[in-house]
PDB file of N, CA and C in Angstrom:
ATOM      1  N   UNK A   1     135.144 117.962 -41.792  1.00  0.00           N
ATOM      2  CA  UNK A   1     135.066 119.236 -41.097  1.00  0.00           C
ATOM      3  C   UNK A   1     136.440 119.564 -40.534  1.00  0.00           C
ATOM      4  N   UNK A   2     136.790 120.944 -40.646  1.00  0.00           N
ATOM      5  CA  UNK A   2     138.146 121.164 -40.191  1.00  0.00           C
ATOM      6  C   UNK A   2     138.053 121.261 -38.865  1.00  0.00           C
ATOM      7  N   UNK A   3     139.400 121.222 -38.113  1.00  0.00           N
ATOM      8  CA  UNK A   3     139.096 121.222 -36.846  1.00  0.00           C
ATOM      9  C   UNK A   3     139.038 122.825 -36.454  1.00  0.00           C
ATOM     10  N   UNK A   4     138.428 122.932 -35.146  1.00  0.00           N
ATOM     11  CA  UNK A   4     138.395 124.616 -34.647  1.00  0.00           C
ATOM     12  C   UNK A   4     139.009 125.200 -34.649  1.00  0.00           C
ATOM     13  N   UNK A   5     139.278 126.475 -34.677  1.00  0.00           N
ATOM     14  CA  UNK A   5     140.228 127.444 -34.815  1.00  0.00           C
ATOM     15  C   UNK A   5     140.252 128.284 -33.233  1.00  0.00           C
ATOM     16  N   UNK A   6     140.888 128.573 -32.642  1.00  0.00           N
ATOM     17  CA  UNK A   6     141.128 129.526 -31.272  1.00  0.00           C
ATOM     18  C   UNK A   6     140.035 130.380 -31.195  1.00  0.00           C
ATOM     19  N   UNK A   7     138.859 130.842 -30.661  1.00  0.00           N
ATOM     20  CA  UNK A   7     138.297 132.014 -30.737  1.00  0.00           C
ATOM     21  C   UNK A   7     136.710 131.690 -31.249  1.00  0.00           C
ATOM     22  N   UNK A   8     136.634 131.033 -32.019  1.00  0.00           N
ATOM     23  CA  UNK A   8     136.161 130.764 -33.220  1.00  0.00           C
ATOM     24  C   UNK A   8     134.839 129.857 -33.033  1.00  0.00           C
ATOM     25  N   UNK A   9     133.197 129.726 -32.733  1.00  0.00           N
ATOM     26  CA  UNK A   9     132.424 128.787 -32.433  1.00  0.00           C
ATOM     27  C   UNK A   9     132.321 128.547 -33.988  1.00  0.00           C
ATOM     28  N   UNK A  10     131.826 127.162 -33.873  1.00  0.00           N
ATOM     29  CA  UNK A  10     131.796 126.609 -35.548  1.00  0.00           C
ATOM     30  C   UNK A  10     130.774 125.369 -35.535  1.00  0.00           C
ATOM     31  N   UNK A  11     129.953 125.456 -36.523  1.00  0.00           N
ATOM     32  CA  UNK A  11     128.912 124.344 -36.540  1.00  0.00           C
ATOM     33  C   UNK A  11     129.237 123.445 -37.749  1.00  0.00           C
ATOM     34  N   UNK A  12     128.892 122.425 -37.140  1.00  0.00           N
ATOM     35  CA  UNK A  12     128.644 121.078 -38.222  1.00  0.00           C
ATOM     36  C   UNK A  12     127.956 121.508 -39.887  1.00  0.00           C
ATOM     37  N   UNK A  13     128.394 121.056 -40.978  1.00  0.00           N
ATOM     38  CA  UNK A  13     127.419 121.552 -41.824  1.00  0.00           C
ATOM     39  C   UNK A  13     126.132 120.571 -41.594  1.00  0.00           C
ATOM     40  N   UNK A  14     125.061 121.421 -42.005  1.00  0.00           N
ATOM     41  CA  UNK A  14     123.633 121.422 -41.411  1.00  0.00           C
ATOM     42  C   UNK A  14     123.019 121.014 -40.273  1.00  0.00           C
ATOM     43  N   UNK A  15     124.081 121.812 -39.045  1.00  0.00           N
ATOM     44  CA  UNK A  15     123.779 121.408 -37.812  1.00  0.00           C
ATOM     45  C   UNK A  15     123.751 122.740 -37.696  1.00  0.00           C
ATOM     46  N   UNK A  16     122.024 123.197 -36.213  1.00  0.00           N
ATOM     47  CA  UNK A  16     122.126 123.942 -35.688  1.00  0.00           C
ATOM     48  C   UNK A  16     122.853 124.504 -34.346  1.00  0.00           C
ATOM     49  N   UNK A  17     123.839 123.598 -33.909  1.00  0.00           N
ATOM     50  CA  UNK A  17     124.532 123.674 -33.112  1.00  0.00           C
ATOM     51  C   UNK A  17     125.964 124.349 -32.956  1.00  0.00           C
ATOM     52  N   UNK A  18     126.000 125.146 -32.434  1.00  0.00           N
ATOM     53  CA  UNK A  18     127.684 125.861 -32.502  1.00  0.00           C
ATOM     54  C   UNK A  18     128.472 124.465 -32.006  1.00  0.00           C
ATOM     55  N   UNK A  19     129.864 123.994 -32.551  1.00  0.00           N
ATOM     56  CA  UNK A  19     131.069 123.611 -32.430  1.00  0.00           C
ATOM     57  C   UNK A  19     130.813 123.194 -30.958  1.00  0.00           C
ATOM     58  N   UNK A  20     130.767 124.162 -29.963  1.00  0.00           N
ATOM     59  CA  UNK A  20     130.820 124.018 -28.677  1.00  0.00           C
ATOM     60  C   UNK A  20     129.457 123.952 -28.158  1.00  0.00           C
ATOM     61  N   UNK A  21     129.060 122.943 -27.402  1.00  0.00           N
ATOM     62  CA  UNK A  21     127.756 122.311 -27.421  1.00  0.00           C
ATOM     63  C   UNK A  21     127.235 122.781 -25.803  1.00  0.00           C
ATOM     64  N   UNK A  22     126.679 122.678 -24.958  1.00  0.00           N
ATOM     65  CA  UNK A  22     126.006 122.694 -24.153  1.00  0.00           C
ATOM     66  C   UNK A  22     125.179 121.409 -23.444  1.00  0.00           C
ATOM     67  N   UNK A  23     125.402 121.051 -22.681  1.00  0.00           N
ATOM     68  CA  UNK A  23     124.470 120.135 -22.116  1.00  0.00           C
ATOM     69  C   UNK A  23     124.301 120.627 -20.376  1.00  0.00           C
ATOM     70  N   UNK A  24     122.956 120.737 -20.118  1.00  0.00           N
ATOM     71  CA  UNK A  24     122.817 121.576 -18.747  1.00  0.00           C
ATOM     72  C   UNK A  24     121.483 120.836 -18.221  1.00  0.00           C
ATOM     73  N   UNK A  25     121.912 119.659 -16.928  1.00  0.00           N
ATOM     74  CA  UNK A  25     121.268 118.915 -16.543  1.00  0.00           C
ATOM     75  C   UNK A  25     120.424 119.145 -14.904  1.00  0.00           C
ATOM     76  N   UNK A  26     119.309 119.219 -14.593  1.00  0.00           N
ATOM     77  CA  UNK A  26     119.277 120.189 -13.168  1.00  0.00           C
ATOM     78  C   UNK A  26     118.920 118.939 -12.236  1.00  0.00           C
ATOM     79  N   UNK A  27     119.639 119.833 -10.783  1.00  0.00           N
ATOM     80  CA  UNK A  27     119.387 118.356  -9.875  1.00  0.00           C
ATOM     81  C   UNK A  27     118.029 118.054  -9.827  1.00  0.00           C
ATOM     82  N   UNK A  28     118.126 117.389  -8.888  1.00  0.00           N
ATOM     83  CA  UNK A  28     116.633 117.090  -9.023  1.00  0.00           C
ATOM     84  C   UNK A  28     115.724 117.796  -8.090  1.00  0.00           C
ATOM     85  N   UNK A  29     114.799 118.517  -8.536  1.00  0.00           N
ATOM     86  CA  UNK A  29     113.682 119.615  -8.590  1.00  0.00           C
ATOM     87  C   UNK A  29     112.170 119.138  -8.323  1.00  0.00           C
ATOM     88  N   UNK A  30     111.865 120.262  -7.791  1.00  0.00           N
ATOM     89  CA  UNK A  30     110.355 119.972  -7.280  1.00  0.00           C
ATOM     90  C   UNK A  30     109.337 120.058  -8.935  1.00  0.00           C
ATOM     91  N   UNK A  31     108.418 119.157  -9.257  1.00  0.00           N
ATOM     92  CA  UNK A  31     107.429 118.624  -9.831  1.00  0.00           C
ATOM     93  C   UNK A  31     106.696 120.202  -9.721  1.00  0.00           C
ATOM     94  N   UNK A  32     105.953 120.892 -10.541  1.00  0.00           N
ATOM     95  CA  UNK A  32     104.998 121.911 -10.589  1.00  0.00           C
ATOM     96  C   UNK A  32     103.896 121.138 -10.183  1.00  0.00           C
ATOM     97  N   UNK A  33     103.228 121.581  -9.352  1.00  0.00           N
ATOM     98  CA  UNK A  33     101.750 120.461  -9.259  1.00  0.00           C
ATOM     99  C   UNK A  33     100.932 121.170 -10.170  1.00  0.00           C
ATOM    100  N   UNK A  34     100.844 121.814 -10.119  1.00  0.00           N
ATOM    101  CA  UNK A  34     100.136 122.726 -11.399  1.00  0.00           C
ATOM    102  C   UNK A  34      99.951 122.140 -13.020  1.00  0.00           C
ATOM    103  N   UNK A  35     101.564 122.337 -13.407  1.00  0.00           N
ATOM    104  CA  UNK A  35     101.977 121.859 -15.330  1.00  0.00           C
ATOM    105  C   UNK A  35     102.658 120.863 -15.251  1.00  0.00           C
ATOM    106  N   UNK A  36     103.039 120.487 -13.986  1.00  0.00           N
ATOM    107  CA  UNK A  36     103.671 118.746 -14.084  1.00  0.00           C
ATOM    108  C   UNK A  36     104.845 118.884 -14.742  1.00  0.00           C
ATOM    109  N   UNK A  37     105.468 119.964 -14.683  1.00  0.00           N
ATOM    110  CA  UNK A  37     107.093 120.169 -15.452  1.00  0.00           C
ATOM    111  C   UNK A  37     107.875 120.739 -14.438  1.00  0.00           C
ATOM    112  N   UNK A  38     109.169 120.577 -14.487  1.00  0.00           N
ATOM    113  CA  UNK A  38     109.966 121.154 -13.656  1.00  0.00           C
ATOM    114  C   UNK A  38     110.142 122.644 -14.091  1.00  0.00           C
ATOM    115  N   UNK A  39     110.301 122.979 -15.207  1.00  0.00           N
ATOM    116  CA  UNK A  39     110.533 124.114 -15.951  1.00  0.00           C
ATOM    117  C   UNK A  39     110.125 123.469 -17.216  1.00  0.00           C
ATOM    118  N   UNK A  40     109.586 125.199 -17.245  1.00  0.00           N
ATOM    119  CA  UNK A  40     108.731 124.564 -19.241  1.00  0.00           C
ATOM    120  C   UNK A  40     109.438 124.728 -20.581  1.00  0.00           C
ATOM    121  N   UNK A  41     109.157 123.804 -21.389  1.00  0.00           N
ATOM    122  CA  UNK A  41     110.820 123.403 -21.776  1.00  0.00           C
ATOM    123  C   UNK A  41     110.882 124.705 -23.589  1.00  0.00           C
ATOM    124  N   UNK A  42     109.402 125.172 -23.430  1.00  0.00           N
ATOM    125  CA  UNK A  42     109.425 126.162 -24.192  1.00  0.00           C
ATOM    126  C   UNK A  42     110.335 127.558 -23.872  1.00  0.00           C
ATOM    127  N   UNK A  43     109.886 127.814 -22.432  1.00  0.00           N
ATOM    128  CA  UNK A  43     110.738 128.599 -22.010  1.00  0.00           C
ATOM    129  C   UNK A  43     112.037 128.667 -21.882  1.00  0.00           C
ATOM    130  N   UNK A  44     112.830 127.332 -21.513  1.00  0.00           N
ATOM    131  CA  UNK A  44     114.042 126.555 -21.651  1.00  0.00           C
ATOM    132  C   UNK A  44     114.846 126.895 -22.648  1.00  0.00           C
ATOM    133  N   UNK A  45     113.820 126.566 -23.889  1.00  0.00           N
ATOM    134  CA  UNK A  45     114.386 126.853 -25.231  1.00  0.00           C
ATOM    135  C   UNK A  45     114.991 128.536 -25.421  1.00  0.00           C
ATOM    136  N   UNK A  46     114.185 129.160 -25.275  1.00  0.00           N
ATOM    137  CA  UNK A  46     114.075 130.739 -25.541  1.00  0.00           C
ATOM    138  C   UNK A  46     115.150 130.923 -24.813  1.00  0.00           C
ATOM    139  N   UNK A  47     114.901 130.429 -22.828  1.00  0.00           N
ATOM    140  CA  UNK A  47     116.402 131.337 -21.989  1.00  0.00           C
ATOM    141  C   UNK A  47     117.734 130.385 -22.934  1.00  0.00           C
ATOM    142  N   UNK A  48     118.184 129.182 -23.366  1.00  0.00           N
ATOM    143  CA  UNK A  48     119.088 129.262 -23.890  1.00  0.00           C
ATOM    144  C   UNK A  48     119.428 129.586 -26.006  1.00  0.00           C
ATOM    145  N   UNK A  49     118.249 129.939 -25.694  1.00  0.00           N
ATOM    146  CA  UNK A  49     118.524 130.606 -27.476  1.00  0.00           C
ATOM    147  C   UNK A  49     118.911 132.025 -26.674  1.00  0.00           C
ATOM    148  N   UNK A  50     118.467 132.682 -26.088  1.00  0.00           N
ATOM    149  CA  UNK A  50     119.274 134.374 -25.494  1.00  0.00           C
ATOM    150  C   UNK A  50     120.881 134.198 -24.914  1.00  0.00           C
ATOM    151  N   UNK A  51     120.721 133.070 -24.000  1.00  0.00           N
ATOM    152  CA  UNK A  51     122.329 133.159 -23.296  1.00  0.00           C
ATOM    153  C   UNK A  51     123.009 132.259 -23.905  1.00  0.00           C
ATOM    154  N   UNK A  52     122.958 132.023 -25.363  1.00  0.00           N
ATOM    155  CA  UNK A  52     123.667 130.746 -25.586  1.00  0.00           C
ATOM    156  C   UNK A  52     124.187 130.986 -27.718  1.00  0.00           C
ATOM    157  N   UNK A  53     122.783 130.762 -27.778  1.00  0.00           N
ATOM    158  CA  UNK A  53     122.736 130.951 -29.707  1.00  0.00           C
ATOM    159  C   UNK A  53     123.021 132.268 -29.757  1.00  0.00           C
ATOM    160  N   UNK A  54     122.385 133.191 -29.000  1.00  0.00           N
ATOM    161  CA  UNK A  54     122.614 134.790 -29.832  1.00  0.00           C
ATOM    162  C   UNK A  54     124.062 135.283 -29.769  1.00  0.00           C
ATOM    163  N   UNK A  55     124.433 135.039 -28.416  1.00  0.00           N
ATOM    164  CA  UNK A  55     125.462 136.211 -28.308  1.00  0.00           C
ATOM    165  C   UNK A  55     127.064 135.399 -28.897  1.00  0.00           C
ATOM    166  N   UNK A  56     126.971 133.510 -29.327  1.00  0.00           N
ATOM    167  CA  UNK A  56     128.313 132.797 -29.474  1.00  0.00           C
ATOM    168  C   UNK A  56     128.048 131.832 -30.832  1.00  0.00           C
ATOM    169  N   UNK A  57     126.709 131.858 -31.619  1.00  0.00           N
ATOM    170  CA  UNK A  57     126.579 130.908 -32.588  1.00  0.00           C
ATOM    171  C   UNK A  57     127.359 131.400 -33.656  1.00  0.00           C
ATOM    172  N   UNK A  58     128.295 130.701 -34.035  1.00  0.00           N
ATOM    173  CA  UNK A  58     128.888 131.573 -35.940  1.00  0.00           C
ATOM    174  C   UNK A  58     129.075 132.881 -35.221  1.00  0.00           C
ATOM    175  N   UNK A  59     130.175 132.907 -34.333  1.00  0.00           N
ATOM    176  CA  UNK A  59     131.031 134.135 -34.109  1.00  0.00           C
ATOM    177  C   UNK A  59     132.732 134.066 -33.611  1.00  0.00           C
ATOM    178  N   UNK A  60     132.928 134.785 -33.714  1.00  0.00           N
ATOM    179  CA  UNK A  60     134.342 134.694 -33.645  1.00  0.00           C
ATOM    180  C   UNK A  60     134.457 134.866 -32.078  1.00  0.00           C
ATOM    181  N   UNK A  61     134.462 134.711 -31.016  1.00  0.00           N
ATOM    182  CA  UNK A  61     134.233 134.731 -30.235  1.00  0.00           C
ATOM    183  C   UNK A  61     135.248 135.903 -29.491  1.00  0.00           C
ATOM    184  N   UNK A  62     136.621 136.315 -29.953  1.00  0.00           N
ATOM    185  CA  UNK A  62     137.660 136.876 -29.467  1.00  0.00           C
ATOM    186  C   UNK A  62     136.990 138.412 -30.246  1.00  0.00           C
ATOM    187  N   UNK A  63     136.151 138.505 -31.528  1.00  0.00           N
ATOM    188  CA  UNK A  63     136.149 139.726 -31.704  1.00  0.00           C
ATOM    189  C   UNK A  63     134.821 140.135 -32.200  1.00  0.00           C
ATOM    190  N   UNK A  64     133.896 139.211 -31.827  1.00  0.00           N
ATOM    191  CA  UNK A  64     132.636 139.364 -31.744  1.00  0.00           C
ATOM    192  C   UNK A  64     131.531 139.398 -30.545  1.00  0.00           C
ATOM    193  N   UNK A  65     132.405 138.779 -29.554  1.00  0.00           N
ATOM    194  CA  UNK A  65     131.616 138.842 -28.470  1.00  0.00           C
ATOM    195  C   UNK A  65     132.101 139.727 -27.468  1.00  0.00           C
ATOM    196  N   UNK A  66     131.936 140.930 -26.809  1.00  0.00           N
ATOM    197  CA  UNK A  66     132.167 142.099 -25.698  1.00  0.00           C
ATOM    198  C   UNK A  66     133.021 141.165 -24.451  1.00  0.00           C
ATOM    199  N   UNK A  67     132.447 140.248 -23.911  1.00  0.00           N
ATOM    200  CA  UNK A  67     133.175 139.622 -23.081  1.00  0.00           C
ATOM    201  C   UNK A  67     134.518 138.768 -23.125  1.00  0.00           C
ATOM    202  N   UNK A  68     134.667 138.360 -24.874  1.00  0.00           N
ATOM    203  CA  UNK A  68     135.735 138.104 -24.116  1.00  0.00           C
ATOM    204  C   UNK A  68     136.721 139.014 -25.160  1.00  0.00           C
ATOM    205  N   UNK A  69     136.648 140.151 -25.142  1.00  0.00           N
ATOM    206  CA  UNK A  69     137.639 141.060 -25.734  1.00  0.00           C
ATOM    207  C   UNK A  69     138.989 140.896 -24.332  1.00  0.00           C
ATOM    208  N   UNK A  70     138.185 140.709 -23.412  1.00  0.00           N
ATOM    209  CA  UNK A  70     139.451 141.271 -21.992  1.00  0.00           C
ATOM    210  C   UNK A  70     139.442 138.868 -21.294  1.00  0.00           C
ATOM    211  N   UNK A  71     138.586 138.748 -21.906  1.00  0.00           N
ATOM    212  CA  UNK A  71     138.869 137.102 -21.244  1.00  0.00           C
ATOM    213  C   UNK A  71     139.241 136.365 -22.533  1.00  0.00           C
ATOM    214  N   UNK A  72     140.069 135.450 -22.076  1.00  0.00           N
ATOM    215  CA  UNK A  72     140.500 134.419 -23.147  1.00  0.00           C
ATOM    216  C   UNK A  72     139.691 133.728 -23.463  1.00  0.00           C
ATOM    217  N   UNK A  73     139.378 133.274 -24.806  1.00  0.00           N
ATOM    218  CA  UNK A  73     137.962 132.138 -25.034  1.00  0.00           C
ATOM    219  C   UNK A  73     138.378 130.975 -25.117  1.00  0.00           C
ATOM    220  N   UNK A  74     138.873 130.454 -24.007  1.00  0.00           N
ATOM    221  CA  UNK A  74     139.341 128.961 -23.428  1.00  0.00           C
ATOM    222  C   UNK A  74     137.515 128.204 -22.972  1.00  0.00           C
ATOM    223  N   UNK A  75     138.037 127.023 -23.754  1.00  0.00           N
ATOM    224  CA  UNK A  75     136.306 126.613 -23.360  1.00  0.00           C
ATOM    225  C   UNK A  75     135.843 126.637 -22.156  1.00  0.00           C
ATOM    226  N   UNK A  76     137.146 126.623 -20.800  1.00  0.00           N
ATOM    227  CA  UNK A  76     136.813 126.961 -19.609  1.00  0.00           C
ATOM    228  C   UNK A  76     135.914 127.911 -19.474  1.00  0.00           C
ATOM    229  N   UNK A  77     136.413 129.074 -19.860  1.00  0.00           N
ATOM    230  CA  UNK A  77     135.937 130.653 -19.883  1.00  0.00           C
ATOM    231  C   UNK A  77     134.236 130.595 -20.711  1.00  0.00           C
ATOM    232  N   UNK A  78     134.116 129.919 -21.537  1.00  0.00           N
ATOM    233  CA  UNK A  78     132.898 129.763 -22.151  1.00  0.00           C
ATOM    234  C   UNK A  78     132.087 129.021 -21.836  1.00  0.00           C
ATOM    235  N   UNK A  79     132.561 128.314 -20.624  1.00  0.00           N
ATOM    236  CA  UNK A  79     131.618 127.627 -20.003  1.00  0.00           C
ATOM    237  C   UNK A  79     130.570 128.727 -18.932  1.00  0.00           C
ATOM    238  N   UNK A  80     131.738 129.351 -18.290  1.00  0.00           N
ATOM    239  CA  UNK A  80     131.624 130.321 -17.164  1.00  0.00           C
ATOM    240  C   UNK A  80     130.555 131.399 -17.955  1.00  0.00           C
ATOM    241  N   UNK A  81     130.973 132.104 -19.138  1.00  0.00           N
ATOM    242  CA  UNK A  81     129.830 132.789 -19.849  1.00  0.00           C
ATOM    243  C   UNK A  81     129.045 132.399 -20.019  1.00  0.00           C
ATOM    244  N   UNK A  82     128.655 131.295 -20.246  1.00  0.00           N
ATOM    245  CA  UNK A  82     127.068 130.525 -20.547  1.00  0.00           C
ATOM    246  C   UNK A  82     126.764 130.526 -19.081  1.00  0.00           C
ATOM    247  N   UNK A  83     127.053 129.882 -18.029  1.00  0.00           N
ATOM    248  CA  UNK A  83     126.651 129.742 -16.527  1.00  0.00           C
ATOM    249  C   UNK A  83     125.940 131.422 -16.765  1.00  0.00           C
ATOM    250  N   UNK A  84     127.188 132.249 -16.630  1.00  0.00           N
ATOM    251  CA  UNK A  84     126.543 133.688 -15.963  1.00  0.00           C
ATOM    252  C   UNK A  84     125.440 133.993 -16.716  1.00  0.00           C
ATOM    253  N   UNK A  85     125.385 133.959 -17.824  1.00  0.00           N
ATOM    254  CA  UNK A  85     124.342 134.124 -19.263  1.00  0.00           C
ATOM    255  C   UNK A  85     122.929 133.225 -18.319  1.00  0.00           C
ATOM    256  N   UNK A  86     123.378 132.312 -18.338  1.00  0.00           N
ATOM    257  CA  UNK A  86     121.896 130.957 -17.940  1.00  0.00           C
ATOM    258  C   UNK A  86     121.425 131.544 -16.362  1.00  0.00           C
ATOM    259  N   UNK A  87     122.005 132.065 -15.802  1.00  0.00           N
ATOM    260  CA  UNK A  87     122.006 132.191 -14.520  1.00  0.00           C
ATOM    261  C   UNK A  87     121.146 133.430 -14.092  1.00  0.00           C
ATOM    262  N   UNK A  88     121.294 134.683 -15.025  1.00  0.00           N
ATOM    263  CA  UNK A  88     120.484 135.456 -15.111  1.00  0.00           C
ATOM    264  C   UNK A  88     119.049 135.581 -15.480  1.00  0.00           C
ATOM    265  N   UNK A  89     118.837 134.209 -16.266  1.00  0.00           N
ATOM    266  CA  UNK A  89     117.538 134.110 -16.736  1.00  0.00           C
ATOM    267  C   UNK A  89     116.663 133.461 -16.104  1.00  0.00           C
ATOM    268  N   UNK A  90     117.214 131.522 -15.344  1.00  0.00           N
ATOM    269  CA  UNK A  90     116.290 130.708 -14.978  1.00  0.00           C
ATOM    270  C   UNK A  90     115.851 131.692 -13.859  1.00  0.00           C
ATOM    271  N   UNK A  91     114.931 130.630 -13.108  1.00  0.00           N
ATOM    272  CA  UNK A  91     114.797 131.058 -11.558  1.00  0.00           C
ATOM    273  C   UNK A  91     115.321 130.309 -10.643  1.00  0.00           C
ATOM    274  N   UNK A  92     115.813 131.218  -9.893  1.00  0.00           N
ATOM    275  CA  UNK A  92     116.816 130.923  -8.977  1.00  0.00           C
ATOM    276  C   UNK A  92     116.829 129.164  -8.428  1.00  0.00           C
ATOM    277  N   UNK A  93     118.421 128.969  -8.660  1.00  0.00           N
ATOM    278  CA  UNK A  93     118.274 127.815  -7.822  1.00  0.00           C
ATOM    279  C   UNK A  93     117.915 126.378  -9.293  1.00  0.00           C
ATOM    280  N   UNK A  94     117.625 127.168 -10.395  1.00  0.00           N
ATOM    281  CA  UNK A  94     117.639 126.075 -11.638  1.00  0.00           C
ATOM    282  C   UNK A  94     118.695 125.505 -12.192  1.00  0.00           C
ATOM    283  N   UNK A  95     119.563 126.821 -12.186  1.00  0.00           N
ATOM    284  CA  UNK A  95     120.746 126.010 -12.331  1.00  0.00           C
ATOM    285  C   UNK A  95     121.801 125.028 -12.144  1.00  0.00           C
ATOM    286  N   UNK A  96     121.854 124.068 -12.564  1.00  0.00           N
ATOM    287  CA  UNK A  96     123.122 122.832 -11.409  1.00  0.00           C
ATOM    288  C   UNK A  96     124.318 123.099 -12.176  1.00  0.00           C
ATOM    289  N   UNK A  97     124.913 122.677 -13.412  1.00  0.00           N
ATOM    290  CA  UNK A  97     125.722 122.779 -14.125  1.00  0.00           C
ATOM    291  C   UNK A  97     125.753 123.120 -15.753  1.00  0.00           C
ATOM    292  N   UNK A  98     126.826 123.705 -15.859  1.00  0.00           N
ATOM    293  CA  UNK A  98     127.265 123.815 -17.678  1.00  0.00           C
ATOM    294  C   UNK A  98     127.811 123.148 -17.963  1.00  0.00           C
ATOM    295  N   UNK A  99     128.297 122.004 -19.239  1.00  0.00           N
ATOM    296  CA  UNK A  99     128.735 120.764 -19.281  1.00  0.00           C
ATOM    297  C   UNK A  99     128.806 121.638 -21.150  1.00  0.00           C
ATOM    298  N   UNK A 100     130.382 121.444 -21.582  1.00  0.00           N
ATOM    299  CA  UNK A 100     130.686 122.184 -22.706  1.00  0.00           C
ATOM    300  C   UNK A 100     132.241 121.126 -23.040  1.00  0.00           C
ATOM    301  N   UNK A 101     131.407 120.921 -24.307  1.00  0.00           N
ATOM    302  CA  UNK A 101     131.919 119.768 -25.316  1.00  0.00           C
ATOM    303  C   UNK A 101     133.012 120.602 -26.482  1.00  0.00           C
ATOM    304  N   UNK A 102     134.605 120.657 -26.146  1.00  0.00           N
ATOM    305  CA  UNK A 102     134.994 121.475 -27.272  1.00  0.00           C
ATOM    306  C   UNK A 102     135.592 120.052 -28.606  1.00  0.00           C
ATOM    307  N   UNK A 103     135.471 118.918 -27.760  1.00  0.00           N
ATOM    308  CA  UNK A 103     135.672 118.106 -28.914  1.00  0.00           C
ATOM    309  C   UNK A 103     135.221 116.310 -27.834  1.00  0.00           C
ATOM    310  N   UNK A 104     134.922 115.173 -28.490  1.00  0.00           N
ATOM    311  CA  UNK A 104     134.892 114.191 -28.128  1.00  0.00           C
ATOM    312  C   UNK A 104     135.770 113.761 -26.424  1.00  0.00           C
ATOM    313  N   UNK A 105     137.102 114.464 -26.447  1.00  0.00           N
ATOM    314  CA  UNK A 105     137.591 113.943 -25.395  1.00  0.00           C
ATOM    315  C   UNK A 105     137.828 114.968 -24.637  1.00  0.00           C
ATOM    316  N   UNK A 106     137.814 116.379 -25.084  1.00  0.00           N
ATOM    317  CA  UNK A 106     137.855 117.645 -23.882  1.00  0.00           C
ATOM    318  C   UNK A 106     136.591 118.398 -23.539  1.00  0.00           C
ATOM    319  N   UNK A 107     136.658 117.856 -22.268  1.00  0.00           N
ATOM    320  CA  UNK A 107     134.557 118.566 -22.156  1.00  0.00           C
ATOM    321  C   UNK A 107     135.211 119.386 -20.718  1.00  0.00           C
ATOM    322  N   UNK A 108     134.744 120.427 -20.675  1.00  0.00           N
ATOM    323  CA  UNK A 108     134.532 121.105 -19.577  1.00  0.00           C
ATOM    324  C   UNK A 108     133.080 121.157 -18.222  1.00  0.00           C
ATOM    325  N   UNK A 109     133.029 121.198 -17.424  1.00  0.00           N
ATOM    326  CA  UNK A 109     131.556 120.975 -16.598  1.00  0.00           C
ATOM    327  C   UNK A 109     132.194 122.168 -15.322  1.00  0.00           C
ATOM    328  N   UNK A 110     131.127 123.156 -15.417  1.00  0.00           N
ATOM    329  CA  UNK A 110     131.469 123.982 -14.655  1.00  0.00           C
ATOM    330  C   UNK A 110     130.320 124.367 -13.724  1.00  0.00           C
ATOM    331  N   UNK A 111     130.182 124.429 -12.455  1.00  0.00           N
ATOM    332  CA  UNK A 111     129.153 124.302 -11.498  1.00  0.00           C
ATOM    333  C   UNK A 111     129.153 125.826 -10.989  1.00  0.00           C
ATOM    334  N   UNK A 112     129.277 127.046 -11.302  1.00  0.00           N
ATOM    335  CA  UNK A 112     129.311 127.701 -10.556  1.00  0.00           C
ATOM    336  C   UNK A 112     130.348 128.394 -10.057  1.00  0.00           C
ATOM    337  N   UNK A 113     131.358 127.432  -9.195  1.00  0.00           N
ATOM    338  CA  UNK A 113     132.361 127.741  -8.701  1.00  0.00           C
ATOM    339  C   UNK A 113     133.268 126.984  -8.693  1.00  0.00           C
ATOM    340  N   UNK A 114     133.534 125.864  -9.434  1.00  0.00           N
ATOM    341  CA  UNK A 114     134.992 125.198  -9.555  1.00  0.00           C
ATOM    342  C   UNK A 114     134.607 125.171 -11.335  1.00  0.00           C
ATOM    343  N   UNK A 115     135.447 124.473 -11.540  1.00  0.00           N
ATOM    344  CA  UNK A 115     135.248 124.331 -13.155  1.00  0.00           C
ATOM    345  C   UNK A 115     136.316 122.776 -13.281  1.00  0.00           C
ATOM    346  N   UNK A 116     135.579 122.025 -13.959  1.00  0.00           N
ATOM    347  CA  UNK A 116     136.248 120.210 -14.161  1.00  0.00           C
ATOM    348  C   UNK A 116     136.051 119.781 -15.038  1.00  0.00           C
ATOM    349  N   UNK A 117     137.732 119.824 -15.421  1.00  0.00           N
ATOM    350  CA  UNK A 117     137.832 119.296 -17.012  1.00  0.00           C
ATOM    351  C   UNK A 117     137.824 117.287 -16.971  1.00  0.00           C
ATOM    352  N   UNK A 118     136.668 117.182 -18.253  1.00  0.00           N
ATOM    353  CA  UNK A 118     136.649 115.470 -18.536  1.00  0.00           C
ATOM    354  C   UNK A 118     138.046 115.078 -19.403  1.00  0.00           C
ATOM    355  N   UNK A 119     138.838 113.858 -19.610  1.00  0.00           N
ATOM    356  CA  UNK A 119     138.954 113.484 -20.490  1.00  0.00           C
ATOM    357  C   UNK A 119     138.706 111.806 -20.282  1.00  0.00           C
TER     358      UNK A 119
END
């Protein structure tokens, strides 16, 4: 697989995953006494297939996506779009962090309001 190009989300061949991955872990949350789930993970699926697969899977990201025509698509910045994206959907207070993988040793984890790069 070639490596990424600037702009550019890119998937594995026969992976449904864009290039730039997602992992979004929540603190720890009250139990539904009801469905015994914290959040239902059907729903889960759907809010990040809307703020996540639709608007950045297999796109060019610099001239396919509205947002970042005016922001740079630094995985920083694409972390921050997924937050605002995820943030609009859960219910309040679901969110803890965005945790965005642009390769093995550069991961971004962005909480909101700082943003902390791994290596």
């Amino acid at each position: 697989m070639e490596p990424p190009r600037h702009g550019t989300a890119r998937s594995a061949p026969g992976s449904a995953v864009p290039h730039r991955q997602l992992q979004r872990l929540p603190p720890p949350a009250q139990i539904d006494p009801v469905s015994g789930m914290v959040i239902n993970l059907a729903d889960l699926k759907e809010y990040m297939q809307q703020a996540i697969m639709e608007p950045l899977d297999h796109k060019n990201l610099d001239k396919d996506v509205p947002y970042f025509a005016e922001v740079v698509s630094t995985t920083e910045n694409v972390a921050v779009f997924i937050w605002e994206n995820l943030k609009r959907l859960l219910p309040a207070g679901m969110l803890y962090k965005v945790k965005v993988y642009e390769t093995d040793q550069n991961i971004v984890v962005y909480k909101g309001e700082e943003t902390i790069s791994e290596r």
